[in-house]
Protein backbone atom coordinates (compact mmCIF):
# COMPACT_ATOMS: atom_id res chain seq x y z
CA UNK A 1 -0.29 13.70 -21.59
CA UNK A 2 -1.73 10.04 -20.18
CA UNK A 3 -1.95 8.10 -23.17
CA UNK A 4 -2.53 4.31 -21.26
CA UNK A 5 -3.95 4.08 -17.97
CA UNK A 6 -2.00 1.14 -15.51
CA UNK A 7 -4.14 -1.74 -14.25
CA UNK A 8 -2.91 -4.41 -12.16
CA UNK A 9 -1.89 -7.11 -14.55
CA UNK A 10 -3.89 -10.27 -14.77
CA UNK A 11 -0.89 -12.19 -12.57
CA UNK A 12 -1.64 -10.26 -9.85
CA UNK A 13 -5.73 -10.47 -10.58
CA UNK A 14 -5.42 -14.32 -10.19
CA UNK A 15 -2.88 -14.22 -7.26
CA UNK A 16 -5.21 -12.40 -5.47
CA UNK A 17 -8.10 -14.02 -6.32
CA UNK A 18 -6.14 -17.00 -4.87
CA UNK A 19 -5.10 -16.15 -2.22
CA UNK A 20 -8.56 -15.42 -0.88
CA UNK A 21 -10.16 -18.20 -2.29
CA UNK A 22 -7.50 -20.99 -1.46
CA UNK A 23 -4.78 -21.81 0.45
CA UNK A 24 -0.99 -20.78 -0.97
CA UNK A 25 2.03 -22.27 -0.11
CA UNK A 26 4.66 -19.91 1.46
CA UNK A 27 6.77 -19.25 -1.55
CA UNK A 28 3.23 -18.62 -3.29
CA UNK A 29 2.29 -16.05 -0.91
CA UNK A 30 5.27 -14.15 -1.51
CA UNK A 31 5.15 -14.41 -5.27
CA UNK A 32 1.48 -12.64 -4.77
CA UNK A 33 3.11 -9.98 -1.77
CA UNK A 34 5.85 -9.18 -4.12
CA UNK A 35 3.41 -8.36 -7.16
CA UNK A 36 1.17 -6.46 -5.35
CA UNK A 37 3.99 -4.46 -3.72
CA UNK A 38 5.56 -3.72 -7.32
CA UNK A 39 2.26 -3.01 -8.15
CA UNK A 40 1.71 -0.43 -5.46
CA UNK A 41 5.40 1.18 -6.26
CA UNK A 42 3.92 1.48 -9.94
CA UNK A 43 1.05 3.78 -8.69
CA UNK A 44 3.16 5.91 -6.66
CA UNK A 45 5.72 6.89 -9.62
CA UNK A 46 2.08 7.18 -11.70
CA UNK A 47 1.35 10.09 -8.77
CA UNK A 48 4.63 12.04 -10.36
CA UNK A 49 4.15 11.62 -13.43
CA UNK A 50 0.30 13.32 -13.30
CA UNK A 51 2.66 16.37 -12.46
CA UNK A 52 4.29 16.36 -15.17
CA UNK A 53 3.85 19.79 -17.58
CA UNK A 54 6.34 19.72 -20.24
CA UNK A 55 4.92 18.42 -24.01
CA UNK A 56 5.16 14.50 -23.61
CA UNK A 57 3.13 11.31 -24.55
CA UNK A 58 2.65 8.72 -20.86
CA UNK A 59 2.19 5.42 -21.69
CA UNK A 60 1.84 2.97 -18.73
CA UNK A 61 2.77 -0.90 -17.63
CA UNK A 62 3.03 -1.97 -21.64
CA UNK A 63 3.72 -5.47 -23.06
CA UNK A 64 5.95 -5.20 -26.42
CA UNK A 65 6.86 -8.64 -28.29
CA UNK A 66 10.03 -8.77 -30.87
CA UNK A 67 11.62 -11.44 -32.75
CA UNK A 68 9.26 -13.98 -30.31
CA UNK A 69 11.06 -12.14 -26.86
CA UNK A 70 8.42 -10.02 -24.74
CA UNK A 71 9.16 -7.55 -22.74
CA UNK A 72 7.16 -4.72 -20.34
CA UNK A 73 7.83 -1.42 -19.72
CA UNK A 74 6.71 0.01 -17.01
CA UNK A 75 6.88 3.37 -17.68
CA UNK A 76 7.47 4.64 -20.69
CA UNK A 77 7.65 8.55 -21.85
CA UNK A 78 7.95 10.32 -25.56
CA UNK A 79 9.59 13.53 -26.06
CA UNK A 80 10.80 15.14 -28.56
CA UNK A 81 14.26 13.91 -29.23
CA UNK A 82 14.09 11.07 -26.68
CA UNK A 83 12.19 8.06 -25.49
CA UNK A 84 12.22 7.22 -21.76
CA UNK A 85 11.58 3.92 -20.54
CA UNK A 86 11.48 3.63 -16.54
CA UNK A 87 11.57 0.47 -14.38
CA UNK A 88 10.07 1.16 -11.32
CA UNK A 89 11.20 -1.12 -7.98
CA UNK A 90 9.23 -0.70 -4.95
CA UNK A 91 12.42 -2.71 -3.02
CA UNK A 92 12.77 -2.04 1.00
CA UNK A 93 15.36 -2.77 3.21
CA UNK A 94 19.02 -2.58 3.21
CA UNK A 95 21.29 -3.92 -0.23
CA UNK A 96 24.23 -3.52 -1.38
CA UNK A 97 25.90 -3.66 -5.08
CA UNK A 98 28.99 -5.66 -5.79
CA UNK A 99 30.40 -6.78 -9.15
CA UNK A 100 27.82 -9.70 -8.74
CA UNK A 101 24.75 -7.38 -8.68
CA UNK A 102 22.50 -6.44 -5.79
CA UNK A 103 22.23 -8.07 -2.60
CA UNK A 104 19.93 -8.17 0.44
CA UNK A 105 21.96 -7.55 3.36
CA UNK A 106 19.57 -10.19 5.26
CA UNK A 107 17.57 -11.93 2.82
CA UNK A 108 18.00 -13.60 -0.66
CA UNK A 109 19.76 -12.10 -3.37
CA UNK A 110 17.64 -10.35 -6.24
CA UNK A 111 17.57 -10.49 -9.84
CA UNK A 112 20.13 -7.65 -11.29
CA UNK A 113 17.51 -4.29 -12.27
CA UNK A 114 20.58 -3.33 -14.45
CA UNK A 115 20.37 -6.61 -16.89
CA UNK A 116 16.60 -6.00 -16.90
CA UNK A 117 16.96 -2.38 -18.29
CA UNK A 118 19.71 -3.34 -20.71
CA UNK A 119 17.48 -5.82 -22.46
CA UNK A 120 14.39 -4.05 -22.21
CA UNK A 121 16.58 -0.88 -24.22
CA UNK A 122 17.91 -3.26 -26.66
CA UNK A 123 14.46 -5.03 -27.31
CA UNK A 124 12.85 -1.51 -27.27
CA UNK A 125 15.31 -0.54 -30.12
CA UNK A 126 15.05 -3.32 -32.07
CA UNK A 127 11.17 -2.17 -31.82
CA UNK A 128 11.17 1.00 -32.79
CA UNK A 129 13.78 0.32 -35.59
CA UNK A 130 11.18 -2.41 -36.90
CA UNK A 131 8.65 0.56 -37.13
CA UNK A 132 11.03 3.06 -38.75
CA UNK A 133 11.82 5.54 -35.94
CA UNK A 134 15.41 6.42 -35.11
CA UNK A 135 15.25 7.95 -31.49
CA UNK A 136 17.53 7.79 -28.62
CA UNK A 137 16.39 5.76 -25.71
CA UNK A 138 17.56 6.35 -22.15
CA UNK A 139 16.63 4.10 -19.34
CA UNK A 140 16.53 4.29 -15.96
CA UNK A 141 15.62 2.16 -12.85
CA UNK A 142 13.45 4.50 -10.42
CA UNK A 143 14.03 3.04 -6.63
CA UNK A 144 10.28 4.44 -5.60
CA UNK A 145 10.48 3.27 -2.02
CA UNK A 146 11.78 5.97 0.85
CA UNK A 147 12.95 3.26 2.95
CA UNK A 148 14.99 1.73 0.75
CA UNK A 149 18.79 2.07 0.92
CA UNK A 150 21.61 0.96 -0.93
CA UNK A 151 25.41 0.33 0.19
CA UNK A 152 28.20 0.72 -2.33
CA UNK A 153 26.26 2.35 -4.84
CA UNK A 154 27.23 2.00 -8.35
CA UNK A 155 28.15 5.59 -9.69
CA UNK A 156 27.08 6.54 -13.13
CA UNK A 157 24.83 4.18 -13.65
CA UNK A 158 20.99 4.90 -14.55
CA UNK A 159 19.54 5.06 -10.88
CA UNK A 160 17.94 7.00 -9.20
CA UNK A 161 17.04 6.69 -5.20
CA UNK A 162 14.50 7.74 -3.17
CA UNK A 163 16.20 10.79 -1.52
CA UNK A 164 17.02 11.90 -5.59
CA UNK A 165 13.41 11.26 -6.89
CA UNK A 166 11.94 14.81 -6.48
CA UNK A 167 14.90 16.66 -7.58
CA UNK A 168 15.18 14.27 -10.48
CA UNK A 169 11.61 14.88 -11.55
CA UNK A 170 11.58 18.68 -11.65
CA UNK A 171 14.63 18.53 -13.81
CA UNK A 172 12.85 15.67 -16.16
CA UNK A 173 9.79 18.40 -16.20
CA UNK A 174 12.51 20.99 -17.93
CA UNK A 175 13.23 18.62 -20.61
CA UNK A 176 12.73 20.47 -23.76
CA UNK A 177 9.96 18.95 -25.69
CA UNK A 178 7.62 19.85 -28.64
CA UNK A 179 5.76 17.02 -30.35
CA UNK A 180 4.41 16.55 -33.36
CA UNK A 181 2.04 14.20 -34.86
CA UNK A 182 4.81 11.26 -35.86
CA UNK A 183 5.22 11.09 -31.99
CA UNK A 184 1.28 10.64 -31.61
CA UNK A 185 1.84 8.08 -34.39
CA UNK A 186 4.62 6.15 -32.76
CA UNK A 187 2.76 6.08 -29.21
CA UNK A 188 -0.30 4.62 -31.01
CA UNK A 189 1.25 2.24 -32.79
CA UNK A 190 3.16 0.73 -29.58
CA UNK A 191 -0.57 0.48 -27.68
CA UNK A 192 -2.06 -1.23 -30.50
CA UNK A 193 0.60 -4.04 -30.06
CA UNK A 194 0.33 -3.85 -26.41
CA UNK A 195 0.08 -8.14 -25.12
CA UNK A 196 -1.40 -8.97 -22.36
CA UNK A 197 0.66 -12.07 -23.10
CA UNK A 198 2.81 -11.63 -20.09
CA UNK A 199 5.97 -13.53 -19.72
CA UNK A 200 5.46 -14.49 -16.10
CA UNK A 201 2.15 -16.31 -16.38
CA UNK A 202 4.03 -19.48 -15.91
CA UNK A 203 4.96 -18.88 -12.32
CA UNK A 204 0.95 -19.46 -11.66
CA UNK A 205 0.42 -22.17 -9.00
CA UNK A 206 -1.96 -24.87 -10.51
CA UNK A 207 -5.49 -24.73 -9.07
CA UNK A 208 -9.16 -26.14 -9.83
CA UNK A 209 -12.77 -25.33 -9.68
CA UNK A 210 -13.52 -27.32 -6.70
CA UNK A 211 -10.61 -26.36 -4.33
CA UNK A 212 -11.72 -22.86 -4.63
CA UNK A 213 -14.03 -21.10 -1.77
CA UNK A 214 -17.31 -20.35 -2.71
CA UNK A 215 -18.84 -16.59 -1.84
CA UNK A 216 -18.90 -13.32 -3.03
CA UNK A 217 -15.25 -11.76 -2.40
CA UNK A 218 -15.85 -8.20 -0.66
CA UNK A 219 -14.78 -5.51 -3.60
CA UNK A 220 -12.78 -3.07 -0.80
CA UNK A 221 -9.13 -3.77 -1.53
CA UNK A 222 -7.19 -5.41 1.15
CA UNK A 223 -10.48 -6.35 2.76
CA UNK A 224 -10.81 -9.90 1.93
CA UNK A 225 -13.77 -11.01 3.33
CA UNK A 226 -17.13 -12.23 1.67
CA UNK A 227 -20.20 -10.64 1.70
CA UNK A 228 -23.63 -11.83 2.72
CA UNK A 229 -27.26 -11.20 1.55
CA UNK A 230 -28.10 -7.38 2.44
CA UNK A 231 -31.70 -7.90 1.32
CA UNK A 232 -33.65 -8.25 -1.96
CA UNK A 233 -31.04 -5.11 -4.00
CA UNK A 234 -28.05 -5.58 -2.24
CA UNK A 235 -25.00 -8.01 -0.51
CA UNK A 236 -22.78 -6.37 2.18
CA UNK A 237 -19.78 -7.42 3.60
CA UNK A 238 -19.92 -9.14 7.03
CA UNK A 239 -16.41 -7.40 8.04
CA UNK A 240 -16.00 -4.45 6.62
CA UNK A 241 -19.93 -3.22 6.28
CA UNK A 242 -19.27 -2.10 2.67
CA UNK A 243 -22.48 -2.41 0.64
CA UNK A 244 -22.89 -3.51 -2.95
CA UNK A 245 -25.87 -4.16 -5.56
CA UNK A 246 -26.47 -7.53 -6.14
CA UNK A 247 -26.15 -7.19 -10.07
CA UNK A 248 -22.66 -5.40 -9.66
CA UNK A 249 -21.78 -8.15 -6.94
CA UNK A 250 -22.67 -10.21 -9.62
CA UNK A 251 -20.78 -9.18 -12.37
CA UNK A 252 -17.83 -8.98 -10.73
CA UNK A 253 -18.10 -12.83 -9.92
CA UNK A 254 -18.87 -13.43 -13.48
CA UNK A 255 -15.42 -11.32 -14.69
CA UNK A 256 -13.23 -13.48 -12.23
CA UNK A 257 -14.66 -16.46 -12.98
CA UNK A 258 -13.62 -15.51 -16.62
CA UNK A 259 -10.39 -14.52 -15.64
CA UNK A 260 -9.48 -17.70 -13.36
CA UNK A 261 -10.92 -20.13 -15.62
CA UNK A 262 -11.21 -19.16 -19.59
CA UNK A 263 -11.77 -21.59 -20.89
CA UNK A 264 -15.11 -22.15 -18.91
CA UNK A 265 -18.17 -21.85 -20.50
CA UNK A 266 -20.36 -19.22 -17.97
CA UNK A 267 -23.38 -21.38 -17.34
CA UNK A 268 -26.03 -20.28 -14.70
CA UNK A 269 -25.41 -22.71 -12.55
CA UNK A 270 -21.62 -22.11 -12.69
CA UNK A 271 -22.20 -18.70 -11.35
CA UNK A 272 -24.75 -19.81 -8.62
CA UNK A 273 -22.23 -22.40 -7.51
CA UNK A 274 -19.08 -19.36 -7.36
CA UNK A 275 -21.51 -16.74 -5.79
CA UNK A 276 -22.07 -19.42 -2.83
CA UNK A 277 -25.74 -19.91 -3.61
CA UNK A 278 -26.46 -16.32 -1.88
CA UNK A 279 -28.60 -15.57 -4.95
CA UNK A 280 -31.39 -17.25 -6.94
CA UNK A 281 -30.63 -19.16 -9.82
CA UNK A 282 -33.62 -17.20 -11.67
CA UNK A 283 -31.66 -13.76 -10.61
CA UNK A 284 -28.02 -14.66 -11.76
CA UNK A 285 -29.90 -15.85 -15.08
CA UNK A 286 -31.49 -12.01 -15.13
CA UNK A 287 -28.43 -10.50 -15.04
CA UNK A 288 -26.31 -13.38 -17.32
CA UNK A 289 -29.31 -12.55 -19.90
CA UNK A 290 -29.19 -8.68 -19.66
CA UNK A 291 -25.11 -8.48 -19.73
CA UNK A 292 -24.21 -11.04 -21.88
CA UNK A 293 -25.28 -13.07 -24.99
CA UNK A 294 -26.77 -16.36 -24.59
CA UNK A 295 -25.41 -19.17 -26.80
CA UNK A 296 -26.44 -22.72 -27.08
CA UNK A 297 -29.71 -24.58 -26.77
CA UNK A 298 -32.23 -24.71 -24.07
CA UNK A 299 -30.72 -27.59 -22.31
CA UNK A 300 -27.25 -26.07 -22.56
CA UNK A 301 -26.93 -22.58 -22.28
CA UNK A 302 -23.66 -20.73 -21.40
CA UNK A 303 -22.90 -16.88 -21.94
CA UNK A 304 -19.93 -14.60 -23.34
């Protein structure tokens, strides 16, 4: 049973954001093409996991914190006897393994998976200890990707590779598993401390207000383009053709706006100045009014 839902973390909402509205170096770029990639690896171990039929609790992408160290999970399953934690790496290419760790036969070398799932199961313990639950954990790094290969392969180690993935689900599915409601207890209690406190928010390039484009981002992902005035209800996008109510259009502008810059106060003219003037003034106050609650006086007013 799904228990949390993944969304793309806000990292990757601002990198992308970013890198439509302003202009990233190249090691910035592929900070955002690496998140969105592990992002898209996420979703396709998500598409095995809806498959799953034996008696256990799904939790998605969560954000634990423990004696001031966070970690994320991004995968992480309760059965019976057993807690599951998966890392999921959408990696492509050629590697091989060495007593060093893993290594890009042409390219950079990458941060060891292995030390990443040994401190994620130790923090996890020290966790669930905290919260009175005894259970075994086993970990193991899912390599999602079918193009991805791997020379010298470690051997008993907890991997599994793409051309083991489907066999190694099926037998996962025949794990024996009846829960009860301290399991329901335990899974609650981890999403209530869920962060979104993520430890990666420092790799953010800086940015301001006024080096940003101006417009109305097209919603269709990997579309990219900005959308133009489709008439007195609507905006559509001037690439794509993809169609979108101007409140909705609005809204969205509103949420990113939020997202990029929190500590902004959402003023009318704020949002007029994002959306690229392709609304009134009078409208984006219609909507601010009807969505949101109005604070301040008459010469200031700003909305949460």
């Amino acid at each position: 049973m799904l228990l949390k839902t993944r969304s793309e973390s806000n990292e990757l909402l601002i990198m992308r954001a970013l890198n439509t509205r302003s202009k990233l170096s190249p090691q910035e770029k592929k900070y955002y093409f690496k998140l969105e990639k592990g992002f898209q690896g996420e979703l396709m171990f998500d598409l095995l996991t809806d498959k799953l039929q034996s008696d256990m609790l799904v939790i998605n992408d969560i954000c634990l914190e423990i004696n001031d160290s966070i970690f994320q999970i991004d995968t992480l399953i309760i059965a019976q006897n057993t807690i599951y934690p998966f890392e999921i790496k959408n990696y492509y290419g050629d590697y091989f393994y060495d007593s060093d760790g893993f290594h890009k036969i042409s390219g950079p070398d990458i941060t060891n998976p292995l030390h990443q799932l040994s401190r994620c199961k130790l923090l996890l313990g020290q966790l669930l200890q905290s919260l009175g639950f005894n259970i075994p954990i086993e970990s193991t790094i899912i390599f999602i990707n079918p193009e991805f290969t791997l020379y010298q392969a470690p051997l008993k180690q907890p991997i599994i590779y793409p051309t083991q993935i489907n066999g190694f689900m099926k037998e996962f599915d025949r794990t024996p598993s009846k829960l009860n409601d301290r399991h329901k207890k335990l899974a609650d209690q981890l999403i209530s401390m869920h962060s979104n406190k993520s430890p990666y928010i420092t790799r953010l390039p800086t940015y301001q207000f006024n080096q940003m484009k101006k417009g109305i981002v097209c919603p269709k992902p990997k579309c990219d383009s900005y959308m133009i005035s489709g008439g007195d209800k609507t905006v559509v996008c001037k690439n794509c053709g993809c169609v979108e109510p101007n409140e909705s259009a609005i809204l969205r502008c509103v949420e990113e706006l939020k997202l990029l810059f929190p500590e902004m106060k959402i003023t009318t003219g704020w949002v007029f100045e994002w959306c690229g003037g392709i609304k009134s003034t009078k409208f984006i106050r219609r909507v601010l009014m009807q969505n949101y609650t109005a604070k301040g006086g008459r010469k200031f007013c700003y909305f949460e």
